[in-house]
Every structure is written in C-alpha cells, then in structure tokens.
PDB file of N, CA and C in Angstrom:
ATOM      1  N   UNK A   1       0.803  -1.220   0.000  1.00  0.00           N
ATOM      2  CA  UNK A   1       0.000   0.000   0.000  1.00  0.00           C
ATOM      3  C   UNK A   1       0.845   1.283   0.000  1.00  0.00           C
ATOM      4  N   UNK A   2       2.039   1.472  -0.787  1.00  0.00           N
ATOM      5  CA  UNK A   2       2.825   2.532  -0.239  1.00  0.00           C
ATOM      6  C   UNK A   2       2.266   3.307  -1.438  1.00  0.00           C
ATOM      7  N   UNK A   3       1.184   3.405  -2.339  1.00  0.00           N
ATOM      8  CA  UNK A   3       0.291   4.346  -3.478  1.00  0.00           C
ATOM      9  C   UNK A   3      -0.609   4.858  -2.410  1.00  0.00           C
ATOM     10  N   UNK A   4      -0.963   4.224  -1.433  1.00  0.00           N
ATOM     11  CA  UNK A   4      -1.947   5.170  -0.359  1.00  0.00           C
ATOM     12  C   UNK A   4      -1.269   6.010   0.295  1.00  0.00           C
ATOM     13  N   UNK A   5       0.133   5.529   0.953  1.00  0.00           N
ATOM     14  CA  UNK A   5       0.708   6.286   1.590  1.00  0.00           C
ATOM     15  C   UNK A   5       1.105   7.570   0.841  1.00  0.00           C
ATOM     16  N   UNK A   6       1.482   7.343  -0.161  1.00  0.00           N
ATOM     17  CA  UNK A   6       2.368   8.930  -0.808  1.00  0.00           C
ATOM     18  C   UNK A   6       0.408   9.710  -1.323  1.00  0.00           C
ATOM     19  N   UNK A   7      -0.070   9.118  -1.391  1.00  0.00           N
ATOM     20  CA  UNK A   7      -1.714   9.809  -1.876  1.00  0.00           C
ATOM     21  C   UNK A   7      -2.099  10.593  -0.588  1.00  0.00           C
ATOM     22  N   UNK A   8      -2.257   9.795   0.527  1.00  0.00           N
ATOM     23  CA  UNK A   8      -2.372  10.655   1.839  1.00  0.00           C
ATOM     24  C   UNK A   8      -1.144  11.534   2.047  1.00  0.00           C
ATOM     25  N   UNK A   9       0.069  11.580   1.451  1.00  0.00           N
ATOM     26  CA  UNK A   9       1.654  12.871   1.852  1.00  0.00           C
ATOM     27  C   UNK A   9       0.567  13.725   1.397  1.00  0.00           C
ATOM     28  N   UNK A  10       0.495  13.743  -0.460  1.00  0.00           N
ATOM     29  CA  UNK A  10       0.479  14.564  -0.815  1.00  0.00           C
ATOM     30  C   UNK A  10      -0.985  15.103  -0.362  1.00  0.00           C
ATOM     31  N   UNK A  11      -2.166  15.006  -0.209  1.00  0.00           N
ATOM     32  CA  UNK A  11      -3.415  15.604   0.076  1.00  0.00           C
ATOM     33  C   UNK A  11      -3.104  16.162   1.886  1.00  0.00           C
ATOM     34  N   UNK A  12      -1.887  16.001   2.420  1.00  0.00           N
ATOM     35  CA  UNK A  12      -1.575  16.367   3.515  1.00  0.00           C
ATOM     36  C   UNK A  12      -1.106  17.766   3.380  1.00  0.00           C
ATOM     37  N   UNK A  13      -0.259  17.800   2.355  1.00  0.00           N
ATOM     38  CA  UNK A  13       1.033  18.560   1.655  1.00  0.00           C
ATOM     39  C   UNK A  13      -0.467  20.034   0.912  1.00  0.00           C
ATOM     40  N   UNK A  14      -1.089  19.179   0.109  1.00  0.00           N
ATOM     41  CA  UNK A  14      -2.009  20.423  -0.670  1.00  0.00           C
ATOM     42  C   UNK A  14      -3.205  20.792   0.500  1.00  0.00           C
ATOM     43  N   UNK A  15      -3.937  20.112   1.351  1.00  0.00           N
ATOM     44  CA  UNK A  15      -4.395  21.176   2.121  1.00  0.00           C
ATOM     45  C   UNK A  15      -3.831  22.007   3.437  1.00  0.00           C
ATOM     46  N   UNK A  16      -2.692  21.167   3.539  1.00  0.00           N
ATOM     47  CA  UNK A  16      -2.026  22.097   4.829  1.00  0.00           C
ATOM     48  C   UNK A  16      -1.486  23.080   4.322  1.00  0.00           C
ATOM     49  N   UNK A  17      -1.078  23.511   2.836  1.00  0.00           N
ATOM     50  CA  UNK A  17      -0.730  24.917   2.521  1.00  0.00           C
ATOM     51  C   UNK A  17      -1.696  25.265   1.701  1.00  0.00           C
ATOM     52  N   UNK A  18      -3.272  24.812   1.499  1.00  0.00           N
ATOM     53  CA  UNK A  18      -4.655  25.656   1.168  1.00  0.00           C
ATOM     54  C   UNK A  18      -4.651  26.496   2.532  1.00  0.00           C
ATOM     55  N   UNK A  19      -4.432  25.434   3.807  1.00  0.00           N
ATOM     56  CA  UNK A  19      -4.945  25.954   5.034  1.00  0.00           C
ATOM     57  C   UNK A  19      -3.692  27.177   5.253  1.00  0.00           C
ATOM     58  N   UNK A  20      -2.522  26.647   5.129  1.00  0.00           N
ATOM     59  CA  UNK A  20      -1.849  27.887   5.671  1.00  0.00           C
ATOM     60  C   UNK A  20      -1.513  29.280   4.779  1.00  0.00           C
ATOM     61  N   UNK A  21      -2.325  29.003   3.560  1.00  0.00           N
ATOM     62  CA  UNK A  21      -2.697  29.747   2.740  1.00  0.00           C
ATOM     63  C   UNK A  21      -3.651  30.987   3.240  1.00  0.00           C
ATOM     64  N   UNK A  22      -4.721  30.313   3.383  1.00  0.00           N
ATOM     65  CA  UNK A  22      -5.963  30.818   3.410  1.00  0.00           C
ATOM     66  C   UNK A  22      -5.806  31.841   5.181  1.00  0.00           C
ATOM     67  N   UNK A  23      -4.762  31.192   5.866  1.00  0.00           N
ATOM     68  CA  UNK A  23      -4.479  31.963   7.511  1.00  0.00           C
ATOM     69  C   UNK A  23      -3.745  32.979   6.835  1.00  0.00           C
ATOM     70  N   UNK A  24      -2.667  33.314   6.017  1.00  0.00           N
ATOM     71  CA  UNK A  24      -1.981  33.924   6.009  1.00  0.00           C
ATOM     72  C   UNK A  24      -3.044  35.291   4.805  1.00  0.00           C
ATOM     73  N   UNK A  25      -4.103  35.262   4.163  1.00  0.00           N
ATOM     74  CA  UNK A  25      -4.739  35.713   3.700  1.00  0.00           C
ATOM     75  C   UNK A  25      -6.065  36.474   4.407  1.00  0.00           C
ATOM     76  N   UNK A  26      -5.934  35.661   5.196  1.00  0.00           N
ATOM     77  CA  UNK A  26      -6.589  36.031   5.999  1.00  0.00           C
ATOM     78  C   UNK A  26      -6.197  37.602   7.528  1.00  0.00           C
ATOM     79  N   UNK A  27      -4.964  37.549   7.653  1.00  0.00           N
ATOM     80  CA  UNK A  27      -4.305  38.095   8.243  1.00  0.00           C
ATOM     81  C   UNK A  27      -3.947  39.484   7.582  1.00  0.00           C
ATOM     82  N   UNK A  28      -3.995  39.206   6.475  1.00  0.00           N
ATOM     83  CA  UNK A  28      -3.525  40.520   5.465  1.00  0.00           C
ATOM     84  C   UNK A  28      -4.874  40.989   5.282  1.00  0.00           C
ATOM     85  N   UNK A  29      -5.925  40.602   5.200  1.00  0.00           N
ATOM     86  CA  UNK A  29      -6.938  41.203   5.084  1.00  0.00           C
ATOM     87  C   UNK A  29      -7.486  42.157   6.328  1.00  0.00           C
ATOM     88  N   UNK A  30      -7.227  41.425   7.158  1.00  0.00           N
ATOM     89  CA  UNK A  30      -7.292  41.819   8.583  1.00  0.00           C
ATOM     90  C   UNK A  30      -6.453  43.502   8.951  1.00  0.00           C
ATOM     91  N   UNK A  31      -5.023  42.991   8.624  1.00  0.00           N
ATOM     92  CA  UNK A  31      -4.329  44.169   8.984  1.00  0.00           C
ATOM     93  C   UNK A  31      -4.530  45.375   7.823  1.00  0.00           C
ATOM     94  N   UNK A  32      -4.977  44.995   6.552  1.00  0.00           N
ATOM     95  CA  UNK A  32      -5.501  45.549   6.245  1.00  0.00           C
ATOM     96  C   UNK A  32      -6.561  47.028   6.354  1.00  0.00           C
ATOM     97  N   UNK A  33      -7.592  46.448   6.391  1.00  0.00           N
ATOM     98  CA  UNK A  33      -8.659  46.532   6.920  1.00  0.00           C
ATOM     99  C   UNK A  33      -8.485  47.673   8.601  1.00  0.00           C
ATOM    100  N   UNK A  34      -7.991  46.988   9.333  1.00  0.00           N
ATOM    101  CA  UNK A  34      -7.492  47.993  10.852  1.00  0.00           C
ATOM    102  C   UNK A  34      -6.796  49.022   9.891  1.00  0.00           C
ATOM    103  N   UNK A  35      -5.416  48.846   8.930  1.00  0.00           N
ATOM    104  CA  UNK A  35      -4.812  50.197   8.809  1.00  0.00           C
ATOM    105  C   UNK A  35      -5.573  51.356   7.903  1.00  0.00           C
ATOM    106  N   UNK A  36      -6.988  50.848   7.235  1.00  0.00           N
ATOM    107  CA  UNK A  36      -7.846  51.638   6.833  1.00  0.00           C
ATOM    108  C   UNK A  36      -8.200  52.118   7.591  1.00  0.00           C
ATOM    109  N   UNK A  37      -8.722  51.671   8.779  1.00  0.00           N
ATOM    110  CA  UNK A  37      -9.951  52.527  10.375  1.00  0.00           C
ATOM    111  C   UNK A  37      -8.927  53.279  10.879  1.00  0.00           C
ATOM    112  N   UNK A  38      -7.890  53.034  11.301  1.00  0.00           N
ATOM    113  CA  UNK A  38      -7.011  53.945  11.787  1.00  0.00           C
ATOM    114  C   UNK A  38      -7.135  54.820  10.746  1.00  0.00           C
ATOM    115  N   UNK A  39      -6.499  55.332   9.012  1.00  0.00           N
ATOM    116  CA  UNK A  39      -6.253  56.371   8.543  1.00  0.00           C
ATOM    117  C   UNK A  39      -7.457  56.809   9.106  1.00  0.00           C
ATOM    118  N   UNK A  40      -8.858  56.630   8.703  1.00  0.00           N
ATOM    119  CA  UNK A  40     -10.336  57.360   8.921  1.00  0.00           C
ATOM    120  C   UNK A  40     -10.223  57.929  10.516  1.00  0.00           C
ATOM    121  N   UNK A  41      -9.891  57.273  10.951  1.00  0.00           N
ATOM    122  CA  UNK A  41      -9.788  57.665  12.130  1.00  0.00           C
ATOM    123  C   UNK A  41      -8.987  58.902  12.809  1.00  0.00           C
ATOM    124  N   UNK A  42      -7.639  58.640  12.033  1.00  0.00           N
ATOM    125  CA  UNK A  42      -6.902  60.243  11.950  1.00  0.00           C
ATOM    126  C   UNK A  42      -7.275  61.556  11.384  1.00  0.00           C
ATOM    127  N   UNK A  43      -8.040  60.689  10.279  1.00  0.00           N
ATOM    128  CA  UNK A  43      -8.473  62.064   9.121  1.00  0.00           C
ATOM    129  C   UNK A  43      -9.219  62.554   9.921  1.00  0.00           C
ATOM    130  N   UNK A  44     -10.377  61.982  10.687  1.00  0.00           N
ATOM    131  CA  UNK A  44     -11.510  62.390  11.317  1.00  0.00           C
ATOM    132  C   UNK A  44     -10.959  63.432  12.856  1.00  0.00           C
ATOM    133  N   UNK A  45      -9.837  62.889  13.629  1.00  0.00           N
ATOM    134  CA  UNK A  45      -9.446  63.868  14.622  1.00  0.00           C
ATOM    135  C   UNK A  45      -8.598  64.949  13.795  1.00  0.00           C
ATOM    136  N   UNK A  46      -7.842  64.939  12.838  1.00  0.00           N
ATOM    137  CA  UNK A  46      -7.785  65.901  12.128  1.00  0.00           C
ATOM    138  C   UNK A  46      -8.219  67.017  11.645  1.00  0.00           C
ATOM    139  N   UNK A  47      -9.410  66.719  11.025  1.00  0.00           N
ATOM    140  CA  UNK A  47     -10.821  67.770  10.787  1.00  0.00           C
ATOM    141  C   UNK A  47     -11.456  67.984  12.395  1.00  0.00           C
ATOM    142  N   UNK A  48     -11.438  67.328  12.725  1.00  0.00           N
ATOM    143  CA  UNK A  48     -12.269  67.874  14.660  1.00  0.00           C
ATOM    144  C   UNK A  48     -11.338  69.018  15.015  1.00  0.00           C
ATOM    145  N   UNK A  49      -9.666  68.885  14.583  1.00  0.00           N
ATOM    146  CA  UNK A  49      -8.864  69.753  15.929  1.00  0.00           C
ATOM    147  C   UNK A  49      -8.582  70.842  14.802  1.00  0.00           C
ATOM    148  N   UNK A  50      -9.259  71.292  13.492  1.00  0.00           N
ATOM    149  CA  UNK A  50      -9.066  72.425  13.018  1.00  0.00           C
ATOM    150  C   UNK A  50      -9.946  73.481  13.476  1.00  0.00           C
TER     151      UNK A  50
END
C-alpha cells in the first residue's frame, strides 16, 4: 500500500498549505482593513482639531 501512503503525503502537503494559505490571507486582510480605520480615524481627529 505505499500508493496510499504517498496519496495521503500529498493531500496532507495540498491542504495544509490551502490551510496555511488561506491563515496567512486572511491576516492581510485583517491588517488591512485595521490600517484603513485607523487612517479614517486620523483624518476624522484631524478635521475635529481644526
């Protein structure tokens, strides 16, 4: 059975870097996303302290 074994590597191999894919995409979206609210957030005390 060593055609099962290398069949289970590789479906180990392609979703553990879908998965560590999809974390690391996830993270960028994220920090993203915060460094947008922060600019709005400056712009906005910006216009308040004129």
């Amino acid at each position: 059975m060593p055609q099962f074994h290398a069949l289970f590597l590789l479906e180990l191999v392609v979703f553990g870097g879908a998965a560590i894919a999809w974390g690391l995409w996830e993270l960028h979206s994220t920090n993203k996303a915060i460094r947008k609210r922060e600019a709005e957030e400056a712009a906005q005390r910006e216009q308040a302290s004129e």
